[in-house]
PDB file of N, CA and C in Angstrom:
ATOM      1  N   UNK A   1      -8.786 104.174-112.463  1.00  0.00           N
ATOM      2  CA  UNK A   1      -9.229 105.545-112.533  1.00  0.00           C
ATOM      3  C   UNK A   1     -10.139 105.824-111.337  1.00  0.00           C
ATOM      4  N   UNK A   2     -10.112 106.888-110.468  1.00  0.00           N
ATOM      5  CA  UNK A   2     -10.667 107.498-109.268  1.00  0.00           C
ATOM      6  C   UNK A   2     -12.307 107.481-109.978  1.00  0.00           C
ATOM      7  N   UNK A   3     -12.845 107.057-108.816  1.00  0.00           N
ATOM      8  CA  UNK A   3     -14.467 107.523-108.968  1.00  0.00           C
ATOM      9  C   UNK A   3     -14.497 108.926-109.076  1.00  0.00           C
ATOM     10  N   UNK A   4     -15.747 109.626-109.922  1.00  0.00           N
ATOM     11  CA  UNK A   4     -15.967 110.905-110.287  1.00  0.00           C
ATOM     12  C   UNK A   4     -16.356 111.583-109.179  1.00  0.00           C
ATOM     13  N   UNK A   5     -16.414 113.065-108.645  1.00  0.00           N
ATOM     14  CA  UNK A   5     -17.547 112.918-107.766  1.00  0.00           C
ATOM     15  C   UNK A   5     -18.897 113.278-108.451  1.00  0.00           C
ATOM     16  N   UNK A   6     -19.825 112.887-107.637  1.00  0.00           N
ATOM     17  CA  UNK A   6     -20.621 113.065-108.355  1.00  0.00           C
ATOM     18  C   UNK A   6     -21.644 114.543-107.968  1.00  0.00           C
ATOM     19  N   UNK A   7     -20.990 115.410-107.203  1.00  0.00           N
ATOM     20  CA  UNK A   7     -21.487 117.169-107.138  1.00  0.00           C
ATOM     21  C   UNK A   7     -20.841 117.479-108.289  1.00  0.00           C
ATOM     22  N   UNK A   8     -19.680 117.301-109.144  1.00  0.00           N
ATOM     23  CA  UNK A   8     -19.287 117.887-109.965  1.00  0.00           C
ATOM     24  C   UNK A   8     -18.055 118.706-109.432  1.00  0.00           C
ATOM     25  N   UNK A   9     -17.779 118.783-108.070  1.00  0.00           N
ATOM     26  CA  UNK A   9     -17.142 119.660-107.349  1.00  0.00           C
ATOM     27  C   UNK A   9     -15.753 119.422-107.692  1.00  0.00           C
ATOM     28  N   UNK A  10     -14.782 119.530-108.369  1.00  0.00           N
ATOM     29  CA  UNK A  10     -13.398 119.109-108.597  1.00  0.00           C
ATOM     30  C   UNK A  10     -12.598 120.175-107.211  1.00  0.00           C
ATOM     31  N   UNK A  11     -12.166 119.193-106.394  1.00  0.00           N
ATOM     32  CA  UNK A  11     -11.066 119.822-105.377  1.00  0.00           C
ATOM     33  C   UNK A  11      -9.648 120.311-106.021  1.00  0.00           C
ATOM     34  N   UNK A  12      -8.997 119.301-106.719  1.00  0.00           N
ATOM     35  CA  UNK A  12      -7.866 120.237-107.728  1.00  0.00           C
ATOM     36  C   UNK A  12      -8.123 121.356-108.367  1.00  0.00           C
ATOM     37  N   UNK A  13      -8.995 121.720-108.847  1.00  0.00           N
ATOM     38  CA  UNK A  13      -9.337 122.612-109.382  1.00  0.00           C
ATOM     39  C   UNK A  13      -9.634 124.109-108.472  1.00  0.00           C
ATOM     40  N   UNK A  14     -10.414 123.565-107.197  1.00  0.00           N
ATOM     41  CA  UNK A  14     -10.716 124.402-106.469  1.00  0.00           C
ATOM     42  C   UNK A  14      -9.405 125.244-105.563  1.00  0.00           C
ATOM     43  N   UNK A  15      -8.480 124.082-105.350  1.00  0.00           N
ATOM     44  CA  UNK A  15      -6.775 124.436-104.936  1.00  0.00           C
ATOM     45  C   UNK A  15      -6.176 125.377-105.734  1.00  0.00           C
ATOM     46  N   UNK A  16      -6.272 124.708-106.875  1.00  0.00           N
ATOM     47  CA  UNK A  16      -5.619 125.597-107.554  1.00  0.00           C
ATOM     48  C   UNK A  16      -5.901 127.244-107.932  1.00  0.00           C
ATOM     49  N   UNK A  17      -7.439 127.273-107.946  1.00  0.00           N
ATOM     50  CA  UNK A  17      -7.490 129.145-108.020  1.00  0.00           C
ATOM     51  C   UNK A  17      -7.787 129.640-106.620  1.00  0.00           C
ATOM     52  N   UNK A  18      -7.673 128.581-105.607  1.00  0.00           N
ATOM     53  CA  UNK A  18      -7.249 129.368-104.367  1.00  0.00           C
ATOM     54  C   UNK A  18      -6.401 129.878-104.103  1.00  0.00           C
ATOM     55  N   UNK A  19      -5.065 129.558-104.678  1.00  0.00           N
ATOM     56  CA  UNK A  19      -3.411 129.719-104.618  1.00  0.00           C
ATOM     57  C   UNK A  19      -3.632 131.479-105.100  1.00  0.00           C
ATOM     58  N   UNK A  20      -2.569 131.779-103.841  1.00  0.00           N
ATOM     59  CA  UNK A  20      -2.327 133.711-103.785  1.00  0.00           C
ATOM     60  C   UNK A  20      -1.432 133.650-105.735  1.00  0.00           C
ATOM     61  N   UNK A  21      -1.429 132.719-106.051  1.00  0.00           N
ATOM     62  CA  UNK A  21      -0.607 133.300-107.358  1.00  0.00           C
ATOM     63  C   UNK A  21      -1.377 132.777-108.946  1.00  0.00           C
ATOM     64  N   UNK A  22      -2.408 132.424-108.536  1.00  0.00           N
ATOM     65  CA  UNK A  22      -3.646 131.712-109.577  1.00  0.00           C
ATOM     66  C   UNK A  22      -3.917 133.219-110.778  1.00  0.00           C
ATOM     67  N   UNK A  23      -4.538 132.911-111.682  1.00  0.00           N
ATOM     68  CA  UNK A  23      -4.933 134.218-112.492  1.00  0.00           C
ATOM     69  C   UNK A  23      -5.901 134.999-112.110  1.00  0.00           C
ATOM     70  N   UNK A  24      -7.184 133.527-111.282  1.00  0.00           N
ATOM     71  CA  UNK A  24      -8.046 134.843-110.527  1.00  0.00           C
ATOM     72  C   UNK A  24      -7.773 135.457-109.135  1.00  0.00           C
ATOM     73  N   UNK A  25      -6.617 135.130-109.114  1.00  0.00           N
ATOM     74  CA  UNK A  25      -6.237 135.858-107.520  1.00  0.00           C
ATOM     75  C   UNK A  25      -5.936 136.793-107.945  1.00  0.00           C
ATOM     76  N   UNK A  26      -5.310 136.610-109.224  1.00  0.00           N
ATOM     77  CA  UNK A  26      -4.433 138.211-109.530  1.00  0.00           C
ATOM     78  C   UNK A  26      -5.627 139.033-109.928  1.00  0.00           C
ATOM     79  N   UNK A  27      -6.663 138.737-110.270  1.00  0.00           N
ATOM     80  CA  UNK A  27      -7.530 139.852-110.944  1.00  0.00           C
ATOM     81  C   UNK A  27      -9.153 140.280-109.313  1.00  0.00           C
ATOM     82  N   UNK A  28      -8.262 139.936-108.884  1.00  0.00           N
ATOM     83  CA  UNK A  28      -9.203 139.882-107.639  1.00  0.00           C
ATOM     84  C   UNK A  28      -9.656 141.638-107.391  1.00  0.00           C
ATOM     85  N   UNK A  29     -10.851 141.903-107.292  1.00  0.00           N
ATOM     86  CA  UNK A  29     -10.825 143.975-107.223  1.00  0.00           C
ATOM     87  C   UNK A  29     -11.092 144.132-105.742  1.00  0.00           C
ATOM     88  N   UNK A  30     -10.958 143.381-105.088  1.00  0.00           N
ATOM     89  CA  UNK A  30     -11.089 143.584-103.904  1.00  0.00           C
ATOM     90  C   UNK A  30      -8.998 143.960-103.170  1.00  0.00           C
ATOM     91  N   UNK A  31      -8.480 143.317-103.920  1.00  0.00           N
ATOM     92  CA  UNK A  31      -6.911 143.174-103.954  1.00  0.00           C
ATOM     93  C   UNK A  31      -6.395 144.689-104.072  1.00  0.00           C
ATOM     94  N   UNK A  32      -7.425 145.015-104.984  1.00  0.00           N
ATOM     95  CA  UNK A  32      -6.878 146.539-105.656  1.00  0.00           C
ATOM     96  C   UNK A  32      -7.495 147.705-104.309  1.00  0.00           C
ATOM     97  N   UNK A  33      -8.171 147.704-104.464  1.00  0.00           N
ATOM     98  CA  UNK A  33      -9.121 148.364-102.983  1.00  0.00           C
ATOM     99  C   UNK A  33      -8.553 148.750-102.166  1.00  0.00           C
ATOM    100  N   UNK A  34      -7.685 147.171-101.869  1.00  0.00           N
ATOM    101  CA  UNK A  34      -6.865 147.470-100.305  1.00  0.00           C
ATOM    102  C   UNK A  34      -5.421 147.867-100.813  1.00  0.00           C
ATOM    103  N   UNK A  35      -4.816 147.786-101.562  1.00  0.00           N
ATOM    104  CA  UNK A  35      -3.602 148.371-101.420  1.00  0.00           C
ATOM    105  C   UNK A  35      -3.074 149.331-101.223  1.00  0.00           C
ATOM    106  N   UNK A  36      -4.565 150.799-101.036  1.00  0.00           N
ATOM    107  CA  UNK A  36      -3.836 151.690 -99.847  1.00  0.00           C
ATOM    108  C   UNK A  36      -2.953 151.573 -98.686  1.00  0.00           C
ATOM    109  N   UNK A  37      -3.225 150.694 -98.197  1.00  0.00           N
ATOM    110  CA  UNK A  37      -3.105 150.169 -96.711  1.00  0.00           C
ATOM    111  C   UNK A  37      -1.705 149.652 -96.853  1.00  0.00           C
ATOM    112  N   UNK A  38      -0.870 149.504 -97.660  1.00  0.00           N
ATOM    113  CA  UNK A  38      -0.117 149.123 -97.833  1.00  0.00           C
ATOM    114  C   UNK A  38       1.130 149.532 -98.414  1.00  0.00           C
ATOM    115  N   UNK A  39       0.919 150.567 -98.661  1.00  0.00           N
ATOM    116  CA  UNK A  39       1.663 151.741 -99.853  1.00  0.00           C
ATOM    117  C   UNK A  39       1.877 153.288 -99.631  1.00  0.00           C
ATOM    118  N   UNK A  40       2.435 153.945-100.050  1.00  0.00           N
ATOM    119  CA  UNK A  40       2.671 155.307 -99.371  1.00  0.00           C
ATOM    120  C   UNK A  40       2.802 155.630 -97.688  1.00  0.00           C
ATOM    121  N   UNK A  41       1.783 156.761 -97.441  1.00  0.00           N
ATOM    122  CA  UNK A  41       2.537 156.784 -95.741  1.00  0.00           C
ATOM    123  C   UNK A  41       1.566 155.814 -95.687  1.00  0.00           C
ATOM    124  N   UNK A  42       1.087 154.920 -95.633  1.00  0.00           N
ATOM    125  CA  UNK A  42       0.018 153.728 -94.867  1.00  0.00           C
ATOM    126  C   UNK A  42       1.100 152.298 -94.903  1.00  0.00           C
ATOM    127  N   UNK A  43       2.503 152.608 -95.215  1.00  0.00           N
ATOM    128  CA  UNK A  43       3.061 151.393 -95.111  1.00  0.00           C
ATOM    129  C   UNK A  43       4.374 150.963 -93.572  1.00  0.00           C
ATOM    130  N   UNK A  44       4.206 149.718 -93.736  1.00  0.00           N
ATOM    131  CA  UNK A  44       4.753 149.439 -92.599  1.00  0.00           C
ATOM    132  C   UNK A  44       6.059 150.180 -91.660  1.00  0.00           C
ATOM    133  N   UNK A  45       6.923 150.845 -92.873  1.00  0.00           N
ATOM    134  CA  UNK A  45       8.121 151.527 -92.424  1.00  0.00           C
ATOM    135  C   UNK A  45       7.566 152.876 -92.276  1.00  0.00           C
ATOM    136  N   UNK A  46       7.077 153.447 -92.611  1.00  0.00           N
ATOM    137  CA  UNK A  46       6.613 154.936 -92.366  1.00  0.00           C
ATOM    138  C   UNK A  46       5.199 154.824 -91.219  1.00  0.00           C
ATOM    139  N   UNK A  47       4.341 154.055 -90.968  1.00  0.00           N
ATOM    140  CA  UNK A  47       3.817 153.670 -89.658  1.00  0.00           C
ATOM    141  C   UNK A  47       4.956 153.653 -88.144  1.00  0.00           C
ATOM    142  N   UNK A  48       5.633 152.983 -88.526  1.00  0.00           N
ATOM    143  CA  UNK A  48       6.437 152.402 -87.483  1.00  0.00           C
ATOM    144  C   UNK A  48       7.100 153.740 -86.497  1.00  0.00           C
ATOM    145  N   UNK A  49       7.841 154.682 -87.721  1.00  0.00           N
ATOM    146  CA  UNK A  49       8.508 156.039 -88.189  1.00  0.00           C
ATOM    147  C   UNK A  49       7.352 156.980 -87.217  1.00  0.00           C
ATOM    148  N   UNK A  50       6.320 156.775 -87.205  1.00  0.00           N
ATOM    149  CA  UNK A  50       5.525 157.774 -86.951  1.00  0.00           C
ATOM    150  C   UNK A  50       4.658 157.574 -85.139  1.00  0.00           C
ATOM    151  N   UNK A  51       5.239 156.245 -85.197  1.00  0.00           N
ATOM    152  CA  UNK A  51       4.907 155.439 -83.663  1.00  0.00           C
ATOM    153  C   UNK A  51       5.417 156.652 -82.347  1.00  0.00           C
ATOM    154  N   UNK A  52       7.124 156.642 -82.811  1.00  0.00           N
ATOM    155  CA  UNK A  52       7.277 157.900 -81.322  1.00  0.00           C
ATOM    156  C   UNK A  52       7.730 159.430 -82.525  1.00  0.00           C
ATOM    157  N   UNK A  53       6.912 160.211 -82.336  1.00  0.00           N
ATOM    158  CA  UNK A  53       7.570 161.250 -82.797  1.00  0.00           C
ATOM    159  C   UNK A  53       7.943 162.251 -82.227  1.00  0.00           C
ATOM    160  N   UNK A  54       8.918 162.601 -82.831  1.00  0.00           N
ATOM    161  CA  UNK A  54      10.226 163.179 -81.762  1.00  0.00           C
ATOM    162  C   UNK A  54      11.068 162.587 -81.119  1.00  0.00           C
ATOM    163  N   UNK A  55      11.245 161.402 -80.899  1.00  0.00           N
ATOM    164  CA  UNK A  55      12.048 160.564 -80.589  1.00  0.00           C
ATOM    165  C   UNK A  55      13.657 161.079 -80.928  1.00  0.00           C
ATOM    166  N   UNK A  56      13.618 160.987 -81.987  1.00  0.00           N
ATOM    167  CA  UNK A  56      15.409 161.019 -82.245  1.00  0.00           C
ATOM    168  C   UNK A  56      15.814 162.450 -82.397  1.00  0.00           C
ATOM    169  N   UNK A  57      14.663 163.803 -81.980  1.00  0.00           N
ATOM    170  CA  UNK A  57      15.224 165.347 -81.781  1.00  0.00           C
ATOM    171  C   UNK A  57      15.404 164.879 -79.817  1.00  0.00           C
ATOM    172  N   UNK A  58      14.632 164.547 -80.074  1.00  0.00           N
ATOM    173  CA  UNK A  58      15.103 164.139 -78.188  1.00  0.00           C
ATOM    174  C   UNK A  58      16.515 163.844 -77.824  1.00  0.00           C
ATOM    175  N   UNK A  59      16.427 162.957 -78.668  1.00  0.00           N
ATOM    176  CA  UNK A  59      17.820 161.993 -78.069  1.00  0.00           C
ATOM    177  C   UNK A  59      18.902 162.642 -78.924  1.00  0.00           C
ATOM    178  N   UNK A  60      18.858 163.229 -79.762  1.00  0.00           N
ATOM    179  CA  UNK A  60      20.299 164.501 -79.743  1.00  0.00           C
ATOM    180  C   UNK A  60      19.937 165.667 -79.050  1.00  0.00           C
ATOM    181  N   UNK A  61      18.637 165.817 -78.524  1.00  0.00           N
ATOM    182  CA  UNK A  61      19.161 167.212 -77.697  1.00  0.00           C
ATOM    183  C   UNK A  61      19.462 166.374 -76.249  1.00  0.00           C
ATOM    184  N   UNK A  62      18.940 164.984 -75.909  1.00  0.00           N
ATOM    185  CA  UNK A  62      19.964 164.386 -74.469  1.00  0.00           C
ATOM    186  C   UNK A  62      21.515 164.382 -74.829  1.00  0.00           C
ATOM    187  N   UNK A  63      21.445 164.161 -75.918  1.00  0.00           N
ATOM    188  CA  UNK A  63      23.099 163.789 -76.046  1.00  0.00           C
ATOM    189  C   UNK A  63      23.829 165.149 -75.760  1.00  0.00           C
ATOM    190  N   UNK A  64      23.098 165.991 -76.568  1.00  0.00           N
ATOM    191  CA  UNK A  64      24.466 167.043 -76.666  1.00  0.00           C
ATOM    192  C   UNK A  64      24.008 167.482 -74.795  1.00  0.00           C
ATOM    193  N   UNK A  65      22.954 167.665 -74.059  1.00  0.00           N
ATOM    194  CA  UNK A  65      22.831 167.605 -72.641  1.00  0.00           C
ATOM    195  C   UNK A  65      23.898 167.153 -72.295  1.00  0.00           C
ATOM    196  N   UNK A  66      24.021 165.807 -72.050  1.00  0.00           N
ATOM    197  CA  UNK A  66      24.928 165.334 -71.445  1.00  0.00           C
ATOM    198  C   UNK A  66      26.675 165.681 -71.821  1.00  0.00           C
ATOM    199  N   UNK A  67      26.539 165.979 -73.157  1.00  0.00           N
ATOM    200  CA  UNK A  67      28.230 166.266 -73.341  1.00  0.00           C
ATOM    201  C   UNK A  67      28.554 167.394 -72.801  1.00  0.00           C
ATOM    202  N   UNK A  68      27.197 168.498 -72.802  1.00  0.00           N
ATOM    203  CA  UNK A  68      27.790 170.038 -72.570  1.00  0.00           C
ATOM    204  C   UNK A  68      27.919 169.564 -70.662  1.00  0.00           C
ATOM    205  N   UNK A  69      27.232 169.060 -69.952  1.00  0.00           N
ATOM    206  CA  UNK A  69      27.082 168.823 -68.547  1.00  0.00           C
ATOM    207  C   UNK A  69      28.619 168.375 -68.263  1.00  0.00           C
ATOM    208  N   UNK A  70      29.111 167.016 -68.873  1.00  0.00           N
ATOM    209  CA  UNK A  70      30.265 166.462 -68.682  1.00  0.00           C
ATOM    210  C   UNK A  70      31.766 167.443 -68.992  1.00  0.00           C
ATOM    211  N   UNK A  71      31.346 168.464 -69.796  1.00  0.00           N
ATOM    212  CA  UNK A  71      32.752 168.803 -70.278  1.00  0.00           C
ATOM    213  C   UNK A  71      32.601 170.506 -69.439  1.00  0.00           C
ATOM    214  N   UNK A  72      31.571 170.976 -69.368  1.00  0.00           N
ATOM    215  CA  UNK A  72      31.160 172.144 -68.513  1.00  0.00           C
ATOM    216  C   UNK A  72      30.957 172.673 -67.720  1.00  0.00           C
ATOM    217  N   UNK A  73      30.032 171.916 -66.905  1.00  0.00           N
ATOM    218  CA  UNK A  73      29.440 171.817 -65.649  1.00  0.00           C
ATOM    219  C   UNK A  73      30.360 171.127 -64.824  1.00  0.00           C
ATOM    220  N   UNK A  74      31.469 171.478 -64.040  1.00  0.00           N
ATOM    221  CA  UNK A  74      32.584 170.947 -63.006  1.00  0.00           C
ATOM    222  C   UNK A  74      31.872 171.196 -61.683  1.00  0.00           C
ATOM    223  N   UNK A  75      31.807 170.436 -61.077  1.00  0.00           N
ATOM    224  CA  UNK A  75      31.507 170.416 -59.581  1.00  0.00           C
ATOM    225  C   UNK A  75      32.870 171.044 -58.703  1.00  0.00           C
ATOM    226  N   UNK A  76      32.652 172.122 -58.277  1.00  0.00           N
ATOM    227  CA  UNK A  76      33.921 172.471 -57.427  1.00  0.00           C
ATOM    228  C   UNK A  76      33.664 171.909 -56.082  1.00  0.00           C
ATOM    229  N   UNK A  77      32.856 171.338 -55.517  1.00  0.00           N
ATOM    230  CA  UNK A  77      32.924 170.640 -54.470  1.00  0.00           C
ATOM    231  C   UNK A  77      33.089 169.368 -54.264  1.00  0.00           C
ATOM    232  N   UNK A  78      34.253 169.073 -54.141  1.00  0.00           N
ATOM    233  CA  UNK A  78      34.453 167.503 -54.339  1.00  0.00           C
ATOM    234  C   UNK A  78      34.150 166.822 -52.983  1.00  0.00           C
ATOM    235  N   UNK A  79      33.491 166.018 -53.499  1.00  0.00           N
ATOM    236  CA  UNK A  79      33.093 165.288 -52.077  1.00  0.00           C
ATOM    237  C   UNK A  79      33.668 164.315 -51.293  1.00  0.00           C
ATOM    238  N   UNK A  80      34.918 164.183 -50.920  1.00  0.00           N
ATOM    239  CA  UNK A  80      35.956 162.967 -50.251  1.00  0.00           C
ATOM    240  C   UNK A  80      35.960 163.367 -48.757  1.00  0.00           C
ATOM    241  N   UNK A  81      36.516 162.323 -47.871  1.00  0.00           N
ATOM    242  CA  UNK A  81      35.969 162.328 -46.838  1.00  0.00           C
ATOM    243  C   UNK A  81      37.578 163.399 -46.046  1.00  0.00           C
ATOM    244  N   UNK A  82      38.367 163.403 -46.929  1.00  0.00           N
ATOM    245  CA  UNK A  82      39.735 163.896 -46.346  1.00  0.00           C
ATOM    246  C   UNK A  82      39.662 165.812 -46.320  1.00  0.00           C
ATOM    247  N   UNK A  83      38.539 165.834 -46.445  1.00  0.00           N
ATOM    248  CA  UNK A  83      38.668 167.468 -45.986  1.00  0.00           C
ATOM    249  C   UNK A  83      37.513 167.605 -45.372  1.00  0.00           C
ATOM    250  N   UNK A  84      36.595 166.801 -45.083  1.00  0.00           N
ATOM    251  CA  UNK A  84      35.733 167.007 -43.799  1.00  0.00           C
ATOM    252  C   UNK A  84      35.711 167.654 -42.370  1.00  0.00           C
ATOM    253  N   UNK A  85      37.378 167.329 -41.491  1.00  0.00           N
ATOM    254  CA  UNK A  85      37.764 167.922 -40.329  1.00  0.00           C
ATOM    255  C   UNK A  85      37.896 169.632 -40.518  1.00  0.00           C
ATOM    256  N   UNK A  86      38.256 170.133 -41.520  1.00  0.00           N
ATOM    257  CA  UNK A  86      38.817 171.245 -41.811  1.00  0.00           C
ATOM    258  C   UNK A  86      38.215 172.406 -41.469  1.00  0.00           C
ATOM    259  N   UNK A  87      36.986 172.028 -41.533  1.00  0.00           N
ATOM    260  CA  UNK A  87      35.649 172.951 -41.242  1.00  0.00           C
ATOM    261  C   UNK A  87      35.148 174.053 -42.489  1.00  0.00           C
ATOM    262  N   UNK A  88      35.541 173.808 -44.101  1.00  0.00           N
ATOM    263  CA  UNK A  88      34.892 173.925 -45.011  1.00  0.00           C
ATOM    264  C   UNK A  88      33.956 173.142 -45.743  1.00  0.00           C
ATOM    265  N   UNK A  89      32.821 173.424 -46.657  1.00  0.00           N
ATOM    266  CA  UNK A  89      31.972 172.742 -47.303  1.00  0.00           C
ATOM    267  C   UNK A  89      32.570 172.479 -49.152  1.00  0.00           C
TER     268      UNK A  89
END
């Protein structure tokens, strides 16, 4: 049988209601306190969400930019080197 200690201090004991899943972890009021921070808009996916805003009205008004440019906007001046002599621009 292990010598006692003699503070009285039991380390198993002390492990064990350290553990995040012990009974006094669960009743911890400091636990309760913070779970703002963690819940509603204070949580990680709606933080994140709120990092660029406007982001994705942007990037459909680039998109549809670029489709109306590509399908609309025709360059009538084509630029090849075979009508250069001609003496038009």
């Amino acid at each position: 049988m292990p010598a006692r200690n003699p503070t009285g201090f039991d380390l198993a004991q002390y492990k064990a209601a350290a553990s995040p899943s012990s009974v006094w972890a669960k009743r911890d009021p400091w636990a309760r306190n913070e779970t703002w921070r963690y819940t509603g808009p204070f949580s990680r996916a709606k933080r994140f969400r709120g990092l660029f805003p406007g982001f994705g009205i942007a990037s459909v008004a680039f998109a549809a930019y670029c489709t109306y440019e590509h399908f609309f906007l025709k360059d009538d001046h084509h630029h090849s080197d075979a009508h250069h002599g001609d003496g038009h621009h």
